[in-house]
PDB file of N, CA and C in Angstrom:
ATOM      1  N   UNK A   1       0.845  -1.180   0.000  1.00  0.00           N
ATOM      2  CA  UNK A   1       0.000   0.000   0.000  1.00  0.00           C
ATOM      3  C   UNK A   1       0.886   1.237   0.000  1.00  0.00           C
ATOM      4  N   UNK A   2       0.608   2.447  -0.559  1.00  0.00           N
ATOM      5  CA  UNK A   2       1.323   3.312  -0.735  1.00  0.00           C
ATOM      6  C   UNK A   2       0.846   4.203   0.346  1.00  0.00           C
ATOM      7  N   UNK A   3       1.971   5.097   0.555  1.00  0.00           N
ATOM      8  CA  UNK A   3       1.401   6.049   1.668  1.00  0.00           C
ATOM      9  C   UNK A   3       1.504   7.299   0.897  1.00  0.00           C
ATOM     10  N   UNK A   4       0.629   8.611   1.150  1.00  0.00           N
ATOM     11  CA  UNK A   4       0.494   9.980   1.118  1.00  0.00           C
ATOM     12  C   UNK A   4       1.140  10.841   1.858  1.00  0.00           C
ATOM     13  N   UNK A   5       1.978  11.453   1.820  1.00  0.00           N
ATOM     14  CA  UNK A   5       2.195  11.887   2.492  1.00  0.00           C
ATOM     15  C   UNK A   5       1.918  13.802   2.304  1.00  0.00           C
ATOM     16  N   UNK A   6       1.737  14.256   3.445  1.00  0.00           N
ATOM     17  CA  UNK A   6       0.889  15.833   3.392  1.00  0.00           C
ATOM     18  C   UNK A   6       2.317  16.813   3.354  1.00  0.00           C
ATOM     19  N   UNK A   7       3.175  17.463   2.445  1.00  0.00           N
ATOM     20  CA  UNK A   7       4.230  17.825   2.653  1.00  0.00           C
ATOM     21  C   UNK A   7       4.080  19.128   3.838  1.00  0.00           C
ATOM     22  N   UNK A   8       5.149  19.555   4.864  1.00  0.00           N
ATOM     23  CA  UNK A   8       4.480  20.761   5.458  1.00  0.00           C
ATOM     24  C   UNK A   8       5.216  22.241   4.568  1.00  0.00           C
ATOM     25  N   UNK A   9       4.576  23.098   4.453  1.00  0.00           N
ATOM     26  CA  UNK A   9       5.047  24.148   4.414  1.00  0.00           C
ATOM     27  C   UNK A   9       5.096  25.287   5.150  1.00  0.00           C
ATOM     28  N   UNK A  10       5.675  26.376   5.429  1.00  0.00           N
ATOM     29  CA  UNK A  10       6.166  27.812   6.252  1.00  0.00           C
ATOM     30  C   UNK A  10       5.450  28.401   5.493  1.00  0.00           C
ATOM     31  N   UNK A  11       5.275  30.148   5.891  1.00  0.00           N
ATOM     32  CA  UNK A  11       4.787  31.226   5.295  1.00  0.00           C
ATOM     33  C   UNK A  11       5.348  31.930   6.576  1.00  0.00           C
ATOM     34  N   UNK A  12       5.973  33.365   5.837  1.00  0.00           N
ATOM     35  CA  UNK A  12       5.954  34.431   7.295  1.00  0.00           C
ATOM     36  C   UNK A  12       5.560  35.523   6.936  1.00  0.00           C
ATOM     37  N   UNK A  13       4.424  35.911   7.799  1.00  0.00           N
ATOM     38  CA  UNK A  13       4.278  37.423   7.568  1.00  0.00           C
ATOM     39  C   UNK A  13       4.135  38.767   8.528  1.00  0.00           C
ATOM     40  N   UNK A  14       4.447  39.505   8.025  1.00  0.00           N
ATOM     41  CA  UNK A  14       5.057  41.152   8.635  1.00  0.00           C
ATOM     42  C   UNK A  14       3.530  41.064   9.504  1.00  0.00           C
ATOM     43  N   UNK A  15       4.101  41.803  10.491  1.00  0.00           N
ATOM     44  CA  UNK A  15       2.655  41.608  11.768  1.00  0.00           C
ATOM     45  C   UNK A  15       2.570  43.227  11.408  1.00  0.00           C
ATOM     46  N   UNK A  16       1.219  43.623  11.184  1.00  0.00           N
ATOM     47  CA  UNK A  16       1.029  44.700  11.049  1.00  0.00           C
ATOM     48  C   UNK A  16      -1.203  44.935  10.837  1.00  0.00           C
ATOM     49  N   UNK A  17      -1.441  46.391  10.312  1.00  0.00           N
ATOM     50  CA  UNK A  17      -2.721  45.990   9.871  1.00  0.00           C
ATOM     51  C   UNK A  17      -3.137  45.043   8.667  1.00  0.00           C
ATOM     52  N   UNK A  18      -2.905  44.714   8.113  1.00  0.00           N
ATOM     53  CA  UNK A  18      -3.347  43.675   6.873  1.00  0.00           C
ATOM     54  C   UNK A  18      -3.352  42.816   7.707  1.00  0.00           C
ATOM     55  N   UNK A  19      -4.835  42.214   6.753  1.00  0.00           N
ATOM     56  CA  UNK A  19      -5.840  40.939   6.785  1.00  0.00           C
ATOM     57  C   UNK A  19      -5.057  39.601   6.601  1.00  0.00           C
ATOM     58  N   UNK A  20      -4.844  39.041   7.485  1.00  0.00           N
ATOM     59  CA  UNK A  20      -3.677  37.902   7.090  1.00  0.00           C
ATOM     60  C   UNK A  20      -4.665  36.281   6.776  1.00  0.00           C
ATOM     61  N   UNK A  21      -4.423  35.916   5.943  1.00  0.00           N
ATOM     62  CA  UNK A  21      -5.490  34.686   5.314  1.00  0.00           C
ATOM     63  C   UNK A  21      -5.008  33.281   6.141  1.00  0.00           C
ATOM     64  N   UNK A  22      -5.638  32.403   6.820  1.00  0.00           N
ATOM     65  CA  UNK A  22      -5.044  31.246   7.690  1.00  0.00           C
ATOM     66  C   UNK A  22      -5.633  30.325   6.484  1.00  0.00           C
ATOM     67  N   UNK A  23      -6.425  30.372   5.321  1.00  0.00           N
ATOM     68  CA  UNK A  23      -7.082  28.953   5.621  1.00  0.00           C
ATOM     69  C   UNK A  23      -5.674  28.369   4.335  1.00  0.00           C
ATOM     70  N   UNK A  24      -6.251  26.855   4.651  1.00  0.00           N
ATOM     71  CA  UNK A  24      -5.304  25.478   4.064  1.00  0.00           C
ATOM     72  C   UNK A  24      -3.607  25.714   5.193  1.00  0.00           C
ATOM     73  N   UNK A  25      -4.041  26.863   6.271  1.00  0.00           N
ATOM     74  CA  UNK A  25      -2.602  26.348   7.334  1.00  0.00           C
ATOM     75  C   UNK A  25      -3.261  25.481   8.323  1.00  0.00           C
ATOM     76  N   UNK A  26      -2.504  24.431   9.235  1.00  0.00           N
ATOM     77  CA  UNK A  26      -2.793  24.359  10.226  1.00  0.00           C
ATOM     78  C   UNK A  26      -2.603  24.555  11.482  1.00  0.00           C
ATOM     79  N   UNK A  27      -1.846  25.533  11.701  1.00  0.00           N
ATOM     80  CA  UNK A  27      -0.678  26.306  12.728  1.00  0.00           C
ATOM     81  C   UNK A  27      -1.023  27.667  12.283  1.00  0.00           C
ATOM     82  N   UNK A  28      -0.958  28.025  13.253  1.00  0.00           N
ATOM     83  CA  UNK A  28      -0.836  29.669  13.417  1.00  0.00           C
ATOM     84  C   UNK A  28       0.071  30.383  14.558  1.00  0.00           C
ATOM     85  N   UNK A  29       1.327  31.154  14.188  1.00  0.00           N
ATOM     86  CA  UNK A  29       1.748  31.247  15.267  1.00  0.00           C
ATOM     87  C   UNK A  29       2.495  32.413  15.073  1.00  0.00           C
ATOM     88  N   UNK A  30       2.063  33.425  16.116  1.00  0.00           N
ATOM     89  CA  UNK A  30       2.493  35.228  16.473  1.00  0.00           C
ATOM     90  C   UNK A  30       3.917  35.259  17.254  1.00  0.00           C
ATOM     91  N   UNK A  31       4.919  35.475  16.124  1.00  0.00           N
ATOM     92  CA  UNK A  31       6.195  35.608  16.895  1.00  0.00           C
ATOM     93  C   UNK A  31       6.523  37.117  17.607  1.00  0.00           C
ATOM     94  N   UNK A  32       6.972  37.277  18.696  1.00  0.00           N
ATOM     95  CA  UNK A  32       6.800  38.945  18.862  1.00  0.00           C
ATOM     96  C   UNK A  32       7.908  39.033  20.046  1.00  0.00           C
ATOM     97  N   UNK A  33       9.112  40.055  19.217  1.00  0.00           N
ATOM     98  CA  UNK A  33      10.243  39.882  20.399  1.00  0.00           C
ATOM     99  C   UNK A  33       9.896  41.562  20.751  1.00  0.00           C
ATOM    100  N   UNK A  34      10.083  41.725  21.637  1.00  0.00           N
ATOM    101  CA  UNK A  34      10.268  42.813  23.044  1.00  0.00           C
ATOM    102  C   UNK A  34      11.548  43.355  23.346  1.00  0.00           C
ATOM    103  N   UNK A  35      12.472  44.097  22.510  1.00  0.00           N
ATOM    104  CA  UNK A  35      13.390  44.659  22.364  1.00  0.00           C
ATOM    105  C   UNK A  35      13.285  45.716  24.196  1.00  0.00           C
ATOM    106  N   UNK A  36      13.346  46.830  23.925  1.00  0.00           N
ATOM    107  CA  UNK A  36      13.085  47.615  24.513  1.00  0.00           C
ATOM    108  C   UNK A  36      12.082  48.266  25.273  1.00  0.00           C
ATOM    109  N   UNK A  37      10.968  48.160  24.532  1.00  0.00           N
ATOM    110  CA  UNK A  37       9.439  48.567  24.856  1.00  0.00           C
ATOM    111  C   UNK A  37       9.107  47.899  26.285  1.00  0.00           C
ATOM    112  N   UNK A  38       8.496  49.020  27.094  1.00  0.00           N
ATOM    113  CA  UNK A  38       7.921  48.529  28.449  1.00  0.00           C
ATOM    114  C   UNK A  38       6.488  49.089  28.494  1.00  0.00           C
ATOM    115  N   UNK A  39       5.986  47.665  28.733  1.00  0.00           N
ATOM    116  CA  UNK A  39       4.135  47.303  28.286  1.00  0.00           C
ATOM    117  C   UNK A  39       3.781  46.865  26.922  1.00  0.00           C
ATOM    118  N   UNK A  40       5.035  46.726  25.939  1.00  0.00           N
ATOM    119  CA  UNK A  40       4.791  46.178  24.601  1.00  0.00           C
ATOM    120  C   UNK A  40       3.200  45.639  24.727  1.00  0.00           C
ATOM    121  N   UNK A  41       2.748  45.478  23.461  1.00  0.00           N
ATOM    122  CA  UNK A  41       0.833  44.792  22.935  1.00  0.00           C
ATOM    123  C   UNK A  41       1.070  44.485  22.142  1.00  0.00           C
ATOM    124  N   UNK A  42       0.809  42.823  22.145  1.00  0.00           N
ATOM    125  CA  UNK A  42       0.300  42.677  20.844  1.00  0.00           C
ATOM    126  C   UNK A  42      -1.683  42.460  20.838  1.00  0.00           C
ATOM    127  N   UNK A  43      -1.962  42.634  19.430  1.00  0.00           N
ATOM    128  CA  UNK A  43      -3.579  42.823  19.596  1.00  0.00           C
ATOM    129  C   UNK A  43      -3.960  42.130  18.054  1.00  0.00           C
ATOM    130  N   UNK A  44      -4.961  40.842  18.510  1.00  0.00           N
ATOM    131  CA  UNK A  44      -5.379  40.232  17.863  1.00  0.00           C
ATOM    132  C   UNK A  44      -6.805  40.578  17.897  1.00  0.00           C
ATOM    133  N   UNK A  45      -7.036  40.359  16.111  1.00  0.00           N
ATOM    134  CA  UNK A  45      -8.568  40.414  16.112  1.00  0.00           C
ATOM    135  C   UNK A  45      -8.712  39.829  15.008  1.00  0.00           C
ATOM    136  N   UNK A  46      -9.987  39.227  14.717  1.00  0.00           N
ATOM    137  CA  UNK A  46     -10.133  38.378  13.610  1.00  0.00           C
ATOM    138  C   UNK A  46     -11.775  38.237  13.028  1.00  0.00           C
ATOM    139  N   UNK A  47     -11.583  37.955  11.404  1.00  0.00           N
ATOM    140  CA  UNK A  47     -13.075  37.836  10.629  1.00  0.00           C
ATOM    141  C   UNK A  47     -13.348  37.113   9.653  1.00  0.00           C
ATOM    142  N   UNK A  48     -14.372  36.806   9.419  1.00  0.00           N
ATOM    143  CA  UNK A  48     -14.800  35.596   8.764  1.00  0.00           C
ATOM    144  C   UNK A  48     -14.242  35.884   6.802  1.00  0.00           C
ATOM    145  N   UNK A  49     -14.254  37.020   6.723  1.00  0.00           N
ATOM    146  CA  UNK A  49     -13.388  38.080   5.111  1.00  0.00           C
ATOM    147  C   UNK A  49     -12.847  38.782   5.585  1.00  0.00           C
ATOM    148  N   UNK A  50     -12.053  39.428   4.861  1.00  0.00           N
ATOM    149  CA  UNK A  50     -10.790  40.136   5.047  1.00  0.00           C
ATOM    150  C   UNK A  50     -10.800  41.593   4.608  1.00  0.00           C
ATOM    151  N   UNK A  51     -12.262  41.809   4.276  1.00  0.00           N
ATOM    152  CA  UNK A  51     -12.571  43.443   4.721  1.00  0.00           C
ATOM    153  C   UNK A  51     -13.953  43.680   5.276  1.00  0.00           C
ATOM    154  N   UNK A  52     -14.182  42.764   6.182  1.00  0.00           N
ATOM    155  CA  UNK A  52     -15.330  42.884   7.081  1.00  0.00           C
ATOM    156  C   UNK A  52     -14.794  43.741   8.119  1.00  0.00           C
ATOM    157  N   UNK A  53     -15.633  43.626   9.037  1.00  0.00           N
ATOM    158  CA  UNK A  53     -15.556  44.275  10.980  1.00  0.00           C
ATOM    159  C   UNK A  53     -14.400  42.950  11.832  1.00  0.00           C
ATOM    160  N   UNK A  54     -13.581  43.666  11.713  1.00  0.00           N
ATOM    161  CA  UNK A  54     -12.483  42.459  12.681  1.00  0.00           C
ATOM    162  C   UNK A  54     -12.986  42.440  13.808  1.00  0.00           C
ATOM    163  N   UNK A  55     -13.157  41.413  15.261  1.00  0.00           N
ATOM    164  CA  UNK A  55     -13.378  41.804  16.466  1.00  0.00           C
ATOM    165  C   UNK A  55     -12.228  41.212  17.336  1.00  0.00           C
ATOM    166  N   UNK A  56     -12.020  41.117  18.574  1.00  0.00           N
ATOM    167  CA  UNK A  56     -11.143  41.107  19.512  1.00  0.00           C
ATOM    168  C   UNK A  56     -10.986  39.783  19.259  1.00  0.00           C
ATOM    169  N   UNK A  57     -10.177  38.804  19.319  1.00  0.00           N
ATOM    170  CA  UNK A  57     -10.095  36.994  19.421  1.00  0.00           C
ATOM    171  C   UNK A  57     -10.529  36.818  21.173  1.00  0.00           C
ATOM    172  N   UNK A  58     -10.742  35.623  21.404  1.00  0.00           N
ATOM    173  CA  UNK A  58     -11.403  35.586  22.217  1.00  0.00           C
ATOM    174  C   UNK A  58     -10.216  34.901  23.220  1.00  0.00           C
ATOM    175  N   UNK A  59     -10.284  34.511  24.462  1.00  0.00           N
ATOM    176  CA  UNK A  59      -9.231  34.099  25.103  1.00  0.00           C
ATOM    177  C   UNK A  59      -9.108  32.387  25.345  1.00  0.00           C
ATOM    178  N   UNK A  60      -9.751  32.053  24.972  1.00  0.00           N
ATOM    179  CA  UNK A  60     -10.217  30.550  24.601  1.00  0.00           C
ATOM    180  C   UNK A  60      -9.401  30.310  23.250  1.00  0.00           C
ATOM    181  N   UNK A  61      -9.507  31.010  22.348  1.00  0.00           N
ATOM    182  CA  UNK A  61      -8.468  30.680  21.089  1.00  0.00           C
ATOM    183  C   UNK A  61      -7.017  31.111  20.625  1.00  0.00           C
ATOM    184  N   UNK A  62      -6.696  31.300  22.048  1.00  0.00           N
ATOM    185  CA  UNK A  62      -5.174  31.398  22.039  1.00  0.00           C
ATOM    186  C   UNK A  62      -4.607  30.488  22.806  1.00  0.00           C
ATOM    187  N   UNK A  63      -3.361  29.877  22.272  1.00  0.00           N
ATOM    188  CA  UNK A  63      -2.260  29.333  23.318  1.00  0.00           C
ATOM    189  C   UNK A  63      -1.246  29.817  23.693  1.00  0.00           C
ATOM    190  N   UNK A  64      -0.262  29.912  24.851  1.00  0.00           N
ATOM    191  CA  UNK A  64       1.053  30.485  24.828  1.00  0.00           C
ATOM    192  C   UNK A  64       0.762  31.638  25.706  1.00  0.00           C
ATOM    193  N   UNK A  65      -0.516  32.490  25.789  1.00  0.00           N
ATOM    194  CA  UNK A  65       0.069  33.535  26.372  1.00  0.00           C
ATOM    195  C   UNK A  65      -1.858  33.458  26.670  1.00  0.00           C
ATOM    196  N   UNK A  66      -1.541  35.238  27.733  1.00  0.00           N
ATOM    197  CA  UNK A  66      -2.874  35.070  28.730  1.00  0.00           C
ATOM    198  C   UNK A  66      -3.238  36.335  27.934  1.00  0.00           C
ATOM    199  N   UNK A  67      -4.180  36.399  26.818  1.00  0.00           N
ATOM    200  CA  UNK A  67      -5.381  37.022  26.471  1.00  0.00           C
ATOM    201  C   UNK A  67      -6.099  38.146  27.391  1.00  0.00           C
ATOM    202  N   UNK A  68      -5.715  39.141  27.297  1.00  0.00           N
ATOM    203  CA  UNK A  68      -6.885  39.960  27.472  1.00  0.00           C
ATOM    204  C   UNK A  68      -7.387  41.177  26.718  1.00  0.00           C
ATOM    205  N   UNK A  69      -8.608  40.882  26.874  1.00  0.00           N
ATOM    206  CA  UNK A  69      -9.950  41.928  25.867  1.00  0.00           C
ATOM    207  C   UNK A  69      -8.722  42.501  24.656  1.00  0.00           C
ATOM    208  N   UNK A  70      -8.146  41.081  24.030  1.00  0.00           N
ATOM    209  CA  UNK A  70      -7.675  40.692  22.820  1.00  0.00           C
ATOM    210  C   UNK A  70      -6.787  41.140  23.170  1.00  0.00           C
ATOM    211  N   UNK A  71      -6.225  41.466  23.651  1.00  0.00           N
ATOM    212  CA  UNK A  71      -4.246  42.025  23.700  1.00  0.00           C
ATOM    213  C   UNK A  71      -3.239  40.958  24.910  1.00  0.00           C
ATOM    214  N   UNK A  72      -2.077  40.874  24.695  1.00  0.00           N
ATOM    215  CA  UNK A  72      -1.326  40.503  25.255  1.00  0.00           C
ATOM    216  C   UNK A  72       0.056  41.337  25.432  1.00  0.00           C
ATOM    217  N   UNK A  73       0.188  41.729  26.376  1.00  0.00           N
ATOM    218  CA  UNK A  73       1.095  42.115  26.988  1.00  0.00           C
ATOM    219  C   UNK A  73       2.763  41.672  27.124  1.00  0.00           C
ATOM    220  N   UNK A  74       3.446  41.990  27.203  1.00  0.00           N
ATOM    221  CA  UNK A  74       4.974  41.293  27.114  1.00  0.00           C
ATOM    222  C   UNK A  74       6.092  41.786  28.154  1.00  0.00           C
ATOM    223  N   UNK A  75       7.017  41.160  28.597  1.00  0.00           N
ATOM    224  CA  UNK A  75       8.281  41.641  29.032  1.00  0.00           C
ATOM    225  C   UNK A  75       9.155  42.177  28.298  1.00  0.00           C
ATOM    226  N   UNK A  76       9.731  43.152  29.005  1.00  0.00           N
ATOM    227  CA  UNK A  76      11.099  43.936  27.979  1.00  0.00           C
ATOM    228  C   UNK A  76      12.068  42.710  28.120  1.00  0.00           C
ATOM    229  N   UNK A  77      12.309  42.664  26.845  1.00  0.00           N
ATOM    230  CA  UNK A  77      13.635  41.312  26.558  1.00  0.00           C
ATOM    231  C   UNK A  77      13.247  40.067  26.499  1.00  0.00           C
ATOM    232  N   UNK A  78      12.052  39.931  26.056  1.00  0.00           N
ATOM    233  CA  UNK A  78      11.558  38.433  25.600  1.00  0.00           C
ATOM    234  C   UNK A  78      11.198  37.844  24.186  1.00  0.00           C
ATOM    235  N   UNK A  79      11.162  36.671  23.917  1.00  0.00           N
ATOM    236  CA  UNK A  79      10.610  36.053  22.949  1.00  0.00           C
ATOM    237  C   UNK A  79       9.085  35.794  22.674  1.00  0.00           C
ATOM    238  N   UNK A  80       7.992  36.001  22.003  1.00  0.00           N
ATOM    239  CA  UNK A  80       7.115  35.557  23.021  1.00  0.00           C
ATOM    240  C   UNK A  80       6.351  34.791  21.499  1.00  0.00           C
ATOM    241  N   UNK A  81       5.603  33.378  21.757  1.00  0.00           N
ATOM    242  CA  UNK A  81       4.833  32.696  20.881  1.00  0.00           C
ATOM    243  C   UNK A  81       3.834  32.594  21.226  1.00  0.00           C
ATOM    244  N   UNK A  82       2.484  33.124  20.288  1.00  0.00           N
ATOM    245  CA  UNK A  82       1.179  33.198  20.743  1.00  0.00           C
ATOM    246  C   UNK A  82       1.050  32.392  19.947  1.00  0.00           C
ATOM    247  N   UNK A  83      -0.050  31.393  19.981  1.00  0.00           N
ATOM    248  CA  UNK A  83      -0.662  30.544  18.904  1.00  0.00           C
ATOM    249  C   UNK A  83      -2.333  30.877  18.716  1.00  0.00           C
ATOM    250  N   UNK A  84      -2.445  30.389  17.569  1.00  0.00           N
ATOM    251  CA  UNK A  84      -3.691  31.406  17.403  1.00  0.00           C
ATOM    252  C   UNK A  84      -4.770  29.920  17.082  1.00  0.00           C
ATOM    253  N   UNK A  85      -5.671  29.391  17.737  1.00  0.00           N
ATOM    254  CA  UNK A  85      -6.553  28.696  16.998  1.00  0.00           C
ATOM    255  C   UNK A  85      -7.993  28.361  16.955  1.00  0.00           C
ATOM    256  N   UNK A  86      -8.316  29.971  16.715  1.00  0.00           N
ATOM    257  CA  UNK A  86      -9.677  29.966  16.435  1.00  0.00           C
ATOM    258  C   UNK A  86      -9.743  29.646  15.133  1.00  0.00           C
ATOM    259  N   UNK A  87     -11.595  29.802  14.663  1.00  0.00           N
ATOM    260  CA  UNK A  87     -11.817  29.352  13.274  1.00  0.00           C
ATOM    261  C   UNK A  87     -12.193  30.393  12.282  1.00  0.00           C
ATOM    262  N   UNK A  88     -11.545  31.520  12.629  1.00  0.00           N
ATOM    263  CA  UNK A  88     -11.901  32.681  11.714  1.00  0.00           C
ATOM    264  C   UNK A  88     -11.097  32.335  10.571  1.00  0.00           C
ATOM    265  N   UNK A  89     -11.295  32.855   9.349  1.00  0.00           N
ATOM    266  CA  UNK A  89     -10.041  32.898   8.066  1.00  0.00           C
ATOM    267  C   UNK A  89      -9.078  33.636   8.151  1.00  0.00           C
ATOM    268  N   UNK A  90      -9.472  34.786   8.755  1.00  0.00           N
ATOM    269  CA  UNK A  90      -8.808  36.158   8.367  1.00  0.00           C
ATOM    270  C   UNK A  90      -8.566  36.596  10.160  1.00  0.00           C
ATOM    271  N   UNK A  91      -6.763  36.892  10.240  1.00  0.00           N
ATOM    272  CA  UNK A  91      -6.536  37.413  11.335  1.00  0.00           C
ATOM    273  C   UNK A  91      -5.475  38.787  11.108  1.00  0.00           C
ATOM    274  N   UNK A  92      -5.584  39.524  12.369  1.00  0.00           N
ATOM    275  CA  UNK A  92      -5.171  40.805  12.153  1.00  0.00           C
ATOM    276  C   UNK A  92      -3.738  40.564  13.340  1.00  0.00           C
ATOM    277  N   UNK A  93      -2.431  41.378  13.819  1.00  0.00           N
ATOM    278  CA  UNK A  93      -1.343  40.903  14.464  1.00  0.00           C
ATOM    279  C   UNK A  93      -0.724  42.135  14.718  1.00  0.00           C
ATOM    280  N   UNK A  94      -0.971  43.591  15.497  1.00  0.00           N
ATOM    281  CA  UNK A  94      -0.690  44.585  15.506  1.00  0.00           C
ATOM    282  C   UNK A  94      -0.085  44.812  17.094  1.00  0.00           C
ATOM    283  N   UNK A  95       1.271  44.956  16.994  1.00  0.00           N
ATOM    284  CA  UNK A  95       2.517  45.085  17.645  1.00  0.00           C
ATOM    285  C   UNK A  95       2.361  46.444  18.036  1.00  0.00           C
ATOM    286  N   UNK A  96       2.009  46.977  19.665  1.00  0.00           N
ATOM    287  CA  UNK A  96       2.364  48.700  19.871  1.00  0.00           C
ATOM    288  C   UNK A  96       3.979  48.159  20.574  1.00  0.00           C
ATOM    289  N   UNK A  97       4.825  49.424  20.935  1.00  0.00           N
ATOM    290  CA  UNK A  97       5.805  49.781  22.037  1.00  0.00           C
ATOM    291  C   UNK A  97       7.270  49.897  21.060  1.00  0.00           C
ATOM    292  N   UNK A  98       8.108  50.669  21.561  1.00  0.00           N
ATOM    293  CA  UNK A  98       9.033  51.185  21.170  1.00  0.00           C
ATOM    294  C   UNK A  98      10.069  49.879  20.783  1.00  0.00           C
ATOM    295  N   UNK A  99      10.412  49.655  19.932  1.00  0.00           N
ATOM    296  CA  UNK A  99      11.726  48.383  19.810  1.00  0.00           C
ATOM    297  C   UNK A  99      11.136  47.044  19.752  1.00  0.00           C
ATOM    298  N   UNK A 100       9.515  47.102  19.294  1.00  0.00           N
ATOM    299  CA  UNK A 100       9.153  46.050  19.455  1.00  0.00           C
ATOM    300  C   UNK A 100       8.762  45.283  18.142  1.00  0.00           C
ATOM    301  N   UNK A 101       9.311  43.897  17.525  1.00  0.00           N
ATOM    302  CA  UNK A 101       9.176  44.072  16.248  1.00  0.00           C
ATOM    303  C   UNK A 101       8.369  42.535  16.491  1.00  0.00           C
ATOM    304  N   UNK A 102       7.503  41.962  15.352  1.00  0.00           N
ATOM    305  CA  UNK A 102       7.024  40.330  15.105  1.00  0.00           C
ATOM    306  C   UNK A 102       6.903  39.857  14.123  1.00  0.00           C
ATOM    307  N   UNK A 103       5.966  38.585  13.564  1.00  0.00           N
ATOM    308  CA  UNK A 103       5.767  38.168  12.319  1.00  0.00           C
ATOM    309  C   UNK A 103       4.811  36.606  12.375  1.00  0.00           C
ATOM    310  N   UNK A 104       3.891  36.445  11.804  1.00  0.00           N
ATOM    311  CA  UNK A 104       3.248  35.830  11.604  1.00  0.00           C
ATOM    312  C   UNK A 104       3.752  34.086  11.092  1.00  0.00           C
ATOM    313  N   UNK A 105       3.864  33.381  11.714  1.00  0.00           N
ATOM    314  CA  UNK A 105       4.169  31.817  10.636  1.00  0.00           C
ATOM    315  C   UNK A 105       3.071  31.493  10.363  1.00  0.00           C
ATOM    316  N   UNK A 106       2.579  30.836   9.754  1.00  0.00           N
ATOM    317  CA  UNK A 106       1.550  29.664   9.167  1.00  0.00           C
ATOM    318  C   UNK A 106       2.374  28.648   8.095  1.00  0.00           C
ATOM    319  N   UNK A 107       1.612  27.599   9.320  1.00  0.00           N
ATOM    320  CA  UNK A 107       2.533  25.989   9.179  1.00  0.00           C
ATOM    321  C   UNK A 107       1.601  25.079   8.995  1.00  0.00           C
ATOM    322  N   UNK A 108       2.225  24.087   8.582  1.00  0.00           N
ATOM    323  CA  UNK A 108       1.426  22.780   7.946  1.00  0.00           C
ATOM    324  C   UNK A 108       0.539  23.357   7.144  1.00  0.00           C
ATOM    325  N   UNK A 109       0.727  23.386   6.087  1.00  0.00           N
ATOM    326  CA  UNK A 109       0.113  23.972   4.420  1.00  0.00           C
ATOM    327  C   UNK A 109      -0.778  22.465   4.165  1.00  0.00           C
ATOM    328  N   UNK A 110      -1.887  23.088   3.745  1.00  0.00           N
ATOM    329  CA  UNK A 110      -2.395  21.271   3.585  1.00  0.00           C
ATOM    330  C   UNK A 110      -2.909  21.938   2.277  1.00  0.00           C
ATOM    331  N   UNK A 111      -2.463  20.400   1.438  1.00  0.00           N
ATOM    332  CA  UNK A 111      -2.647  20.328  -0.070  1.00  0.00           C
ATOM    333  C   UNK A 111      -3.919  19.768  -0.204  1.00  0.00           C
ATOM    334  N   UNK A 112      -4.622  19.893  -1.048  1.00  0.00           N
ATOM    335  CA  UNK A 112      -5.869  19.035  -1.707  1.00  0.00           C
ATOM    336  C   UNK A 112      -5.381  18.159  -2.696  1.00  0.00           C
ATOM    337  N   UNK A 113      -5.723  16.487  -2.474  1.00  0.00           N
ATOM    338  CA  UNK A 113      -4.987  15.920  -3.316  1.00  0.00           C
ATOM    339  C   UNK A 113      -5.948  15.323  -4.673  1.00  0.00           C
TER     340      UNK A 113
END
């Protein structure tokens, strides 16, 4: 019997306002280092299209970090991995604080065979 195998693929993208598209990933994950900035945010919000009404993500569909009324907070001088896995299509990844830079992965690319 032959096996299938699902190849994985990467994507990275600039965390900013643009509508960032999840579907065919199965990973979602908010990289966000904390240079300098004290109280760094990051602020997730997400929608079913990608020029609808974004709203806050909820705190139930994040992993990695503690959610609140959609923002997460950071230490000066950290790494920090949010994972994102709600079922919206379309998510938003907007970084405030001085020296504070991130970027979006989406992993495991799933092919239609």
């Amino acid at each position: 019997m032959a096996r299938t195998s699902i190849v994985g693929e990467s994507k990275g993208v600039a965390v900013g306002s643009t509508a960032i598209d999840t579907n065919e990933y199965g990973t979602v994950t908010i990289i966000a280092v904390s240079a300098a900035a004290v109280g760094a945010e990051l602020t997730l919000t997400e929608c079913d299209t990608s020029n609808g009404t974004f709203t806050a993500v909820d705190s139930s569909d994040v992993v990695g970090a503690e959610l609140t009324a959609g923002e997460v907070t950071f230490d000066v001088g950290t790494v920090n991995l949010v994972g994102y896995i709600g079922n919206k299509r379309y998510i938003k990844a907007a970084i405030a604080g001085t020296g504070t830079t991130g970027a979006v992965l989406l992993s495991e690319k799933r092919y239609a065979e």
